[in-house]
Protein backbone atom coordinates (compact mmCIF):
# COMPACT_ATOMS: atom_id res chain seq x y z
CA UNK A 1 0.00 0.00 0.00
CA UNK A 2 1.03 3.12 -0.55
CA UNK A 3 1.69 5.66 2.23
CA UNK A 4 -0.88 8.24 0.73
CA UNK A 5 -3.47 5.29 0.58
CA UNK A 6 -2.44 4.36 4.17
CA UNK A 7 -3.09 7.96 5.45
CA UNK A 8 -6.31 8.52 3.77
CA UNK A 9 -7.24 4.71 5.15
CA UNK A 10 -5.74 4.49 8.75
CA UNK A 11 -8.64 5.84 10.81
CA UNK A 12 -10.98 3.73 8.90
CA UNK A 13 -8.59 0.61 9.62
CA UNK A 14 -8.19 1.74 13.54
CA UNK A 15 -11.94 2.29 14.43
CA UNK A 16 -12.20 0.13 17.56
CA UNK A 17 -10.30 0.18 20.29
CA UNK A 18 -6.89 -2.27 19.71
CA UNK A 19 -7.20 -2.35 16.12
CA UNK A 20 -3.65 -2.34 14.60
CA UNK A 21 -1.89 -1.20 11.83
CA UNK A 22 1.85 -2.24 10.30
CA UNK A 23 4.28 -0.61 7.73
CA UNK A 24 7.20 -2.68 6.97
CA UNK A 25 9.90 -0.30 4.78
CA UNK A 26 11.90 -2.37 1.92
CA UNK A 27 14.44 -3.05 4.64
CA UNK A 28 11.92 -4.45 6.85
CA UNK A 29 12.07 -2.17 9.55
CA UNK A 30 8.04 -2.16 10.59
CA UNK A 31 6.05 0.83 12.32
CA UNK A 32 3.05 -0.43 13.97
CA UNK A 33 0.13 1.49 15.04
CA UNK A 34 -2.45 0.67 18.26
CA UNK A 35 -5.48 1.86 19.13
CA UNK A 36 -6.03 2.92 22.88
CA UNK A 37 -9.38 4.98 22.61
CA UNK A 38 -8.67 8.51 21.71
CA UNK A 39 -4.76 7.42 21.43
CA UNK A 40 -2.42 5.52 19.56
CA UNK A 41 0.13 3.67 20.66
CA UNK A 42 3.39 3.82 18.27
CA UNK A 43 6.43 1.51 18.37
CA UNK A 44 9.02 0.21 15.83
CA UNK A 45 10.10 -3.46 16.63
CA UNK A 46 13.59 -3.91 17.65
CA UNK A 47 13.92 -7.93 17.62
CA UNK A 48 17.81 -7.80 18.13
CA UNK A 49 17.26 -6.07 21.63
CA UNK A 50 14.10 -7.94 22.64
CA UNK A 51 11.54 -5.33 22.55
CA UNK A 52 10.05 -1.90 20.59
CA UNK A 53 10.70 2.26 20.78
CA UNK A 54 7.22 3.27 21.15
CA UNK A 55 5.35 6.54 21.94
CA UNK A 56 1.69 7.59 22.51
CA UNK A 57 0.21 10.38 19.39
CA UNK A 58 -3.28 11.67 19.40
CA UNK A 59 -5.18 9.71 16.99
CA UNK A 60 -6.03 12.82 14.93
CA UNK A 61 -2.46 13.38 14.39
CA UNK A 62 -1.55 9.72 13.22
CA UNK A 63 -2.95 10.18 9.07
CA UNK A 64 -0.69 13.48 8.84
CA UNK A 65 2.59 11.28 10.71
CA UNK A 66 1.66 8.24 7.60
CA UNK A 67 1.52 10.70 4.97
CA UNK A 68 4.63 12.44 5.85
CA UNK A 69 6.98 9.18 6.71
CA UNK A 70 10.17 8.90 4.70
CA UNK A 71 10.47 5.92 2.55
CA UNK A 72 12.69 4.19 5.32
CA UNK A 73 11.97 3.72 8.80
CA UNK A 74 13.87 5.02 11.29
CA UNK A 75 13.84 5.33 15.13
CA UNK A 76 16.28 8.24 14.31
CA UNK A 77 12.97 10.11 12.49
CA UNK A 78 10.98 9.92 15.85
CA UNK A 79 11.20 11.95 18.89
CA UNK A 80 10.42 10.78 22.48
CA UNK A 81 10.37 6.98 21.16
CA UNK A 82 10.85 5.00 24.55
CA UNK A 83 12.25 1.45 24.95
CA UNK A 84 10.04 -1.18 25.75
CA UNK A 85 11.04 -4.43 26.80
CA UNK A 86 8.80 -7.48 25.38
């Protein structure tokens, strides 16, 4: 999917509450998405270290954040990502 499909699309795919969402880049690096009511939970999947960077984002804020990713995913693109272990 495309990430101006995805951004038009998310809120329809995250209606109830934990409903998720993936992105995997062509690296496969993945950004996942989480409903928790009027929030969503962020995180990118670290495997190697057992556990994700993740951050809360108002829900009406997560279609502008798809639309505006870069092609590749990286924790480096994110502020106030914080590890959590699995």
């Amino acid at each position: 999917m495309d990430l101006s499909l995805a951004a038009d699309r998310i809120l329809e795919l995250l209606q109830g509450d934990e409903d998720f969402f993936g992105l995997i880049d062509d690296h496969n690096a993945t950004l996942q998405f989480l409903r928790k009511g009027e929030t969503i939970w962020m995180e990118i999947p670290i495997p190697d270290k057992q556990g994700s960077y993740g951050k809360y984002i108002p829900l009406n804020k997560v279609s502008a954040l798809v639309a505006g990713l870069p092609a590749q995913i990286d924790l480096n693109d994110f502020s106030e990502m914080q590890f959590q272990p699995w």
